[in-house]
C-alpha atoms as a PDB file:
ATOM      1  CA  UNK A   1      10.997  16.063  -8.281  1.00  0.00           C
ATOM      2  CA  UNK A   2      12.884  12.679  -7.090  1.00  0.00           C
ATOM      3  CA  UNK A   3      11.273   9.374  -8.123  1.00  0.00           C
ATOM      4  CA  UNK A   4      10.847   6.537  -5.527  1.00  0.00           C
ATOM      5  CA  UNK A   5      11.923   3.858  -8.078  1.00  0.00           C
ATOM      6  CA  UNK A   6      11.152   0.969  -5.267  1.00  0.00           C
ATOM      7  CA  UNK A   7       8.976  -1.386  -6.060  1.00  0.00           C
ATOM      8  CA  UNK A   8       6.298  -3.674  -4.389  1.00  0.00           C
ATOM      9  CA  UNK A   9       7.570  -7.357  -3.900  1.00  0.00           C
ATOM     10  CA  UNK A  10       5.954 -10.319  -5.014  1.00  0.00           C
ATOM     11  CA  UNK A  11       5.278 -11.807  -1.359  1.00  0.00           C
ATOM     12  CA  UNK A  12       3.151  -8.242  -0.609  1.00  0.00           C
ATOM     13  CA  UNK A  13       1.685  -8.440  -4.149  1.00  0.00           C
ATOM     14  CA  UNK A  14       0.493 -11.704  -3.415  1.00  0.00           C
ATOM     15  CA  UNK A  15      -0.623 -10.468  -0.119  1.00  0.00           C
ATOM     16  CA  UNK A  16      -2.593  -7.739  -1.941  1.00  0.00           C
ATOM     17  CA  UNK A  17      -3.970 -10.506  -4.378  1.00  0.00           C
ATOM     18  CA  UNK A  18      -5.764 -11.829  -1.475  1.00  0.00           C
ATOM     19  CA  UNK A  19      -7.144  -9.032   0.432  1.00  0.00           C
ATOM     20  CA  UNK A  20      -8.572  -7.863  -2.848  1.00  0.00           C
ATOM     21  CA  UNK A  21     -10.239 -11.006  -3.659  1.00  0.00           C
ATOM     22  CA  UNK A  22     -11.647 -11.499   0.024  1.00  0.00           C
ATOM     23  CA  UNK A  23     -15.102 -10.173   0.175  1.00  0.00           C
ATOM     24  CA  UNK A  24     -14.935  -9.107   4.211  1.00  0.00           C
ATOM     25  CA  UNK A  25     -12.252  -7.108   3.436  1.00  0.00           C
ATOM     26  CA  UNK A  26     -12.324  -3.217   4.224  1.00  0.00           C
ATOM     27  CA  UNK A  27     -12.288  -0.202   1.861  1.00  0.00           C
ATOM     28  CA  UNK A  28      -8.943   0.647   3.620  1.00  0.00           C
ATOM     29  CA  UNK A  29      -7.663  -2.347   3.324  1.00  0.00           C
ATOM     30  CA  UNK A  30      -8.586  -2.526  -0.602  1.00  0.00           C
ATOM     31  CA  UNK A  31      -7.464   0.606  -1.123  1.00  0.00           C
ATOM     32  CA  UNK A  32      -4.158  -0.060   0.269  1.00  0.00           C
ATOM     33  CA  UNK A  33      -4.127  -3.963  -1.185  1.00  0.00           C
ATOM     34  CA  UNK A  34      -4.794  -1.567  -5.267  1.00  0.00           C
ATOM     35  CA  UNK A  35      -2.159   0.707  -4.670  1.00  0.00           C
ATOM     36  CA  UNK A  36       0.193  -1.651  -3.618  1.00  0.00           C
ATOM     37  CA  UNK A  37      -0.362  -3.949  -6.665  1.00  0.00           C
ATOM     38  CA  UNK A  38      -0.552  -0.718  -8.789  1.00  0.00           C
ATOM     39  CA  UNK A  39       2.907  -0.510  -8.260  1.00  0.00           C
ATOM     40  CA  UNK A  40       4.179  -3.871  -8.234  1.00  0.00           C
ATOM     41  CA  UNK A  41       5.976  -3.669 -11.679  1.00  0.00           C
ATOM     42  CA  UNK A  42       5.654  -0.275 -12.786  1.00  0.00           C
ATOM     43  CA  UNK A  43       7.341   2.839 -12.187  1.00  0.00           C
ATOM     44  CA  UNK A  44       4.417   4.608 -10.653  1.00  0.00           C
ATOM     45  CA  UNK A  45       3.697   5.724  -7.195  1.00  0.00           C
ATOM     46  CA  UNK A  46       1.196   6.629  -4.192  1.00  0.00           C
ATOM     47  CA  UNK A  47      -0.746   9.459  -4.147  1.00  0.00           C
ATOM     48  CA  UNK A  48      -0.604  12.080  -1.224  1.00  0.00           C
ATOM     49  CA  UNK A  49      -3.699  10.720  -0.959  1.00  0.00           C
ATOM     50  CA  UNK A  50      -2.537   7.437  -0.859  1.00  0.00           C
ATOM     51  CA  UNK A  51       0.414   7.924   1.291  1.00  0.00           C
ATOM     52  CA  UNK A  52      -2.007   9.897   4.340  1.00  0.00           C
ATOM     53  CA  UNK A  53      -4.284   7.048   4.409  1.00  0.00           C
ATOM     54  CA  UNK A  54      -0.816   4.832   4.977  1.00  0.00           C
ATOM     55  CA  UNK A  55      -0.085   6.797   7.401  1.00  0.00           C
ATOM     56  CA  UNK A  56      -3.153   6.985   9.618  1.00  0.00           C
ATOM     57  CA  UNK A  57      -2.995   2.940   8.955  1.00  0.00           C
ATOM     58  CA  UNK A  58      -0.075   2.584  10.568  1.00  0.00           C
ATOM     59  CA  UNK A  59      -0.613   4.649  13.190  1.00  0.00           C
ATOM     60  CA  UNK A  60      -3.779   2.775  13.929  1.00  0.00           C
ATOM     61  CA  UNK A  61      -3.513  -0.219  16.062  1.00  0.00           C
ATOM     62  CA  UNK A  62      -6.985  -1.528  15.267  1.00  0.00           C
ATOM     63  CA  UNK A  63      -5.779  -2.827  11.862  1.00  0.00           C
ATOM     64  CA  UNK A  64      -4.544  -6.519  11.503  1.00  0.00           C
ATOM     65  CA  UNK A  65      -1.107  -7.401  10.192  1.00  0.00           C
ATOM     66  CA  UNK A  66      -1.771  -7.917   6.886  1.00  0.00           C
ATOM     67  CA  UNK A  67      -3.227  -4.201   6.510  1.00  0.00           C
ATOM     68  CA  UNK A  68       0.121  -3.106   8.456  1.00  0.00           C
ATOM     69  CA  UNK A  69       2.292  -4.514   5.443  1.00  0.00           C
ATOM     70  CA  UNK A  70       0.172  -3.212   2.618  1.00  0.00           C
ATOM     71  CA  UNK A  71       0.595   0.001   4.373  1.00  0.00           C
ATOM     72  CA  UNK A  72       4.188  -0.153   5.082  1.00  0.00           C
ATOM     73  CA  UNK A  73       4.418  -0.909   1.360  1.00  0.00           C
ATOM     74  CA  UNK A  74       2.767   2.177   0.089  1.00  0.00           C
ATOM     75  CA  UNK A  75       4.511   4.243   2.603  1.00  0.00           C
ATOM     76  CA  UNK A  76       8.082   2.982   1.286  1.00  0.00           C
ATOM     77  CA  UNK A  77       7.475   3.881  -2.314  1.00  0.00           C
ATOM     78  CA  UNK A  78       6.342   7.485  -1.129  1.00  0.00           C
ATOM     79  CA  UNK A  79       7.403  10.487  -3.332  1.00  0.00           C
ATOM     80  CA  UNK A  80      10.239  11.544  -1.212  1.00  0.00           C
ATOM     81  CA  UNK A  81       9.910  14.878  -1.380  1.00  0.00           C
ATOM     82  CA  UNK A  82       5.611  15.248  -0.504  1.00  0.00           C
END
């Protein structure tokens, strides 16, 4: 199986800081904020899991900006071959 070695940067990590610490946050948005920073300097990735609720969240145009990026982040350190 091919590994994703990208990484999340430091301005989304810092952007996942935040919406974890913010208490009006939503579970999507936490979940997505966790995985992102689960992956900031390690060489693991998103679960399939992970990756559909990414998806839906970007397909979604309810969801503010910041949820977009968290999103986009998980989605671009997706196992490449799920």
């Amino acid at each position: 199986m091919s590994k994703n070695t990208k990484k999340t940067s430091q301005k989304i990590a810092a952007l996942a800081s935040e919406t974890l610490r913010d208490p009006n946050t939503s579970k999507t948005a936490r979940s997505l904020a966790a995985s992102a920073l689960a992956q900031a300097n390690t060489g693991k990735q998103p679960s399939a899991e992970m990756e559909r609720l990414a998806s839906r969240t970007m397909q979604d145009g309810r969801v503010n900006d910041n949820t977009q990026a968290l999103a986009a982040s998980v989605l671009s350190q997706a196992n490449k071959e799920r």
